[in-house]
C-alpha atoms as a PDB file:
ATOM      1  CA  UNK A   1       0.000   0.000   0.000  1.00  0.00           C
ATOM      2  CA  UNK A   2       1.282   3.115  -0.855  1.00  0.00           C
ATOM      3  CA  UNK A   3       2.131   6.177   1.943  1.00  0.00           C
ATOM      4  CA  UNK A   4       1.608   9.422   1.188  1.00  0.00           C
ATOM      5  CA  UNK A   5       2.610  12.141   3.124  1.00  0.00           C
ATOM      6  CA  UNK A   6       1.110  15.749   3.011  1.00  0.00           C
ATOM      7  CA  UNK A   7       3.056  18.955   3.868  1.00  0.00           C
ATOM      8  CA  UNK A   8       1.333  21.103   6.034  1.00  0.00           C
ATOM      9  CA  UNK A   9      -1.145  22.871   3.439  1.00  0.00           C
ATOM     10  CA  UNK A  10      -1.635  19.735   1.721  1.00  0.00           C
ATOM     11  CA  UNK A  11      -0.813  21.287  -1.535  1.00  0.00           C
ATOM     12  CA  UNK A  12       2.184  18.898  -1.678  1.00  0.00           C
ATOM     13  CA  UNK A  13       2.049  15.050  -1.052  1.00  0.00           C
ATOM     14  CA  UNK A  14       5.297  12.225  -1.303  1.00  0.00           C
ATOM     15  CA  UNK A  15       4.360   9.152  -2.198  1.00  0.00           C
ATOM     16  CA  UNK A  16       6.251   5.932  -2.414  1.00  0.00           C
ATOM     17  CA  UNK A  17       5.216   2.478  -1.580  1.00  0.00           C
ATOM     18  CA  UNK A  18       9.221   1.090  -0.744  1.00  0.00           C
ATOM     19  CA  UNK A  19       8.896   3.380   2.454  1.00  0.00           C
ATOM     20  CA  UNK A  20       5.679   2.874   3.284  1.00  0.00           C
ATOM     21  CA  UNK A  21       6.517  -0.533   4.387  1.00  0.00           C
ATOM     22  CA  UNK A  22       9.516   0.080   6.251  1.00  0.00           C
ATOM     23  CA  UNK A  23       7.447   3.109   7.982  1.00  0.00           C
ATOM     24  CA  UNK A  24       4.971   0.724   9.191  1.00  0.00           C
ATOM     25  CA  UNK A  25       8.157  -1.590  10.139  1.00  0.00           C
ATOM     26  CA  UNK A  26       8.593   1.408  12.807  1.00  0.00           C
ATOM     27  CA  UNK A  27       7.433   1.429  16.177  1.00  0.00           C
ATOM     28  CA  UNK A  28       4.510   4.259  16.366  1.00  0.00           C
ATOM     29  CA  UNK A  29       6.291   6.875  17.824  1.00  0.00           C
ATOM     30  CA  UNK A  30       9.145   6.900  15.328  1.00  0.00           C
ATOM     31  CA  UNK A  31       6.546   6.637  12.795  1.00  0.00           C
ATOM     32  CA  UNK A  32       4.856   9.136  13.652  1.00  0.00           C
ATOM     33  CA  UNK A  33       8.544  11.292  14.115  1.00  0.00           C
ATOM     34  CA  UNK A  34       9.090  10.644  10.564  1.00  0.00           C
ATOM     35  CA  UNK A  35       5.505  11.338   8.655  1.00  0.00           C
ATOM     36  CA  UNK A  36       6.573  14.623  10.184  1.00  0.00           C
ATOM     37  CA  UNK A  37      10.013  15.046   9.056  1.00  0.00           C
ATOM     38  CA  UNK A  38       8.946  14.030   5.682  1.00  0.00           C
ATOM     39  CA  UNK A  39       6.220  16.386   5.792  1.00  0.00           C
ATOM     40  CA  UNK A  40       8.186  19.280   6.727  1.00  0.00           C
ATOM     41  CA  UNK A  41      11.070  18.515   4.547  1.00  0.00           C
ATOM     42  CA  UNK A  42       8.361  19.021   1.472  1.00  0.00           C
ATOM     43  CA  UNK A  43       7.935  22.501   3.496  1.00  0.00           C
ATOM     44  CA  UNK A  44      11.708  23.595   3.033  1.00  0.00           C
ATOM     45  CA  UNK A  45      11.759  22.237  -0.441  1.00  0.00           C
ATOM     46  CA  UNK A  46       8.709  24.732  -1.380  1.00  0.00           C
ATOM     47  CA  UNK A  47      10.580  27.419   0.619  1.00  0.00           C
ATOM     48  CA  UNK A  48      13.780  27.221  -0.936  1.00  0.00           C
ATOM     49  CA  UNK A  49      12.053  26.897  -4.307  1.00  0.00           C
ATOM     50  CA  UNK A  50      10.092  30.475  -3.409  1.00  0.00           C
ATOM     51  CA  UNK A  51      13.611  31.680  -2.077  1.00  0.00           C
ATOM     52  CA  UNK A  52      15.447  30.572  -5.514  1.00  0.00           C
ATOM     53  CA  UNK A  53      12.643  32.740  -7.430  1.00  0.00           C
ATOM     54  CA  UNK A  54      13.243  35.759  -5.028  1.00  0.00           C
ATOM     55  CA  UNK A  55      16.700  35.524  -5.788  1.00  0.00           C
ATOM     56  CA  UNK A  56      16.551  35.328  -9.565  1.00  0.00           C
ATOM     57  CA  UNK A  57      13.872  38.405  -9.560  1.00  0.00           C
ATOM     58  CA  UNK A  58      16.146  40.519  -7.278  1.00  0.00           C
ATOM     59  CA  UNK A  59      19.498  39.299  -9.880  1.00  0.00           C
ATOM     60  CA  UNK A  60      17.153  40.702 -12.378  1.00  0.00           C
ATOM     61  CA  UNK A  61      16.007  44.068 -10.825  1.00  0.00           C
ATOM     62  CA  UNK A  62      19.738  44.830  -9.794  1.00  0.00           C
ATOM     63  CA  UNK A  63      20.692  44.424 -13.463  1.00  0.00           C
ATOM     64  CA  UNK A  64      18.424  46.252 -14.666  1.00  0.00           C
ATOM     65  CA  UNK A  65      18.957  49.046 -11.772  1.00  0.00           C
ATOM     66  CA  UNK A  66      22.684  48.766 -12.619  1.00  0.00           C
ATOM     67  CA  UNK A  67      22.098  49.245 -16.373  1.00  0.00           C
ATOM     68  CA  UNK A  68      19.952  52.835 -15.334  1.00  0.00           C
ATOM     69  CA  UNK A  69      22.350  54.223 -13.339  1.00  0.00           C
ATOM     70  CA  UNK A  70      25.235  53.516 -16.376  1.00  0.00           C
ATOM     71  CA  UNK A  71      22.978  55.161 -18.611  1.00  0.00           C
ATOM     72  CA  UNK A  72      22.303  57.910 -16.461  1.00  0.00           C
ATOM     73  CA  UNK A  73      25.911  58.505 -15.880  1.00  0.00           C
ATOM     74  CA  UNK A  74      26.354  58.817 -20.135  1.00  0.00           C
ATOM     75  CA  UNK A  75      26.107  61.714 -21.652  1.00  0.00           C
ATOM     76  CA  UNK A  76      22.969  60.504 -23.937  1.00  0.00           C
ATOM     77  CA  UNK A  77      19.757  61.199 -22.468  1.00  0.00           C
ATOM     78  CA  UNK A  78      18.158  58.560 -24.685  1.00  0.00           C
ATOM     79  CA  UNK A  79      19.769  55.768 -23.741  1.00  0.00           C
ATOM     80  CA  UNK A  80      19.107  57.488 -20.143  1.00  0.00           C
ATOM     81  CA  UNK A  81      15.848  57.362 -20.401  1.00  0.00           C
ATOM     82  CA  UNK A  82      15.131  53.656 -22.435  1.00  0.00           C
ATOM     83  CA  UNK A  83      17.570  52.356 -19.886  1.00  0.00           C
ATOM     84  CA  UNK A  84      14.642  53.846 -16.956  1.00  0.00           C
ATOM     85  CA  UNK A  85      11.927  52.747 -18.844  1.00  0.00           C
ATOM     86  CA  UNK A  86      14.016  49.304 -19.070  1.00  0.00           C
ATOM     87  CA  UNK A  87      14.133  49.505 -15.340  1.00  0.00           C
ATOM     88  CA  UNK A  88      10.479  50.471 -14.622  1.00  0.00           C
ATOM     89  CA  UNK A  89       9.216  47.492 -17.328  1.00  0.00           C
ATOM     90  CA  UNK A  90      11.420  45.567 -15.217  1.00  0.00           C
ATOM     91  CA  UNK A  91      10.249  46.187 -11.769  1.00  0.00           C
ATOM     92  CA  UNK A  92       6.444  46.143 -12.727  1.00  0.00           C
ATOM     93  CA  UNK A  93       7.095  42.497 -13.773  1.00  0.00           C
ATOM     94  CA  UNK A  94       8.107  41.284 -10.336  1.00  0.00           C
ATOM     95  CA  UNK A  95       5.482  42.546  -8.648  1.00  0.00           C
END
C-alpha cells in the first residue's frame, strides 16, 4: 500500500510504496517522528524553491537598476531614459 505524506497545506504530497513498508516496520512513535520530518522537509523544499525565485527576480532588478544608473551617468539622455523605462518594465514584472 502506498504512503503518502502531506506537507502542512496539503498542496504537496510524497508518495512511495518502498517506504511505506519500512514506515509501518517502525514502532509508532518513530513513525509518527518521521511522517513529520517528511512532511516538513516538502515545506523547506517549497521554501527554498520560493527563495530561488526571489533571488533570480532581485538578480534581475539589480541588473536592470545597474544598467539605469550607467545610462544615467552617459552623456545621452536617450539611452538614459530607455535604460529607466528598461528599469520600470522591469520592476512592474516582479510585482
Amino acid at each position: 500500500m502506498p504512503l503518502s505524506i502531506f506537507d502542512h497545506t496539503g498542496s504537496r504530497v510524497r508518495t512511495d510504496e518502498t517506504f511505506a513498508a519500512e514506515l509501518a516496520a517502525l514502532p509508532e512513535a518513530e513513525r509518527e517522528d518521521t511522517a513529520e520530518f517528511i512532511s516538513r522537509n516538502l515545506d523547506v523544499e517549497e521554501i527554498e524553491a520560493e527563495l530561488t525565485a526571489a533571488k533570480s527576480e532581485l538578480a534581475h532588478l539589480r541588473y536592470a537598476e545597474d544598467r539605469a544608473r550607467t545610462a544615467l551617468a552617459a552623456s545621452s539622455k536617450v539611452d538614459a531614459i530607455d535604460s529607466l523605462r528598461r528599469y520600470i518594465a522591469a520592476s512592474r514584472q516582479v510585482s
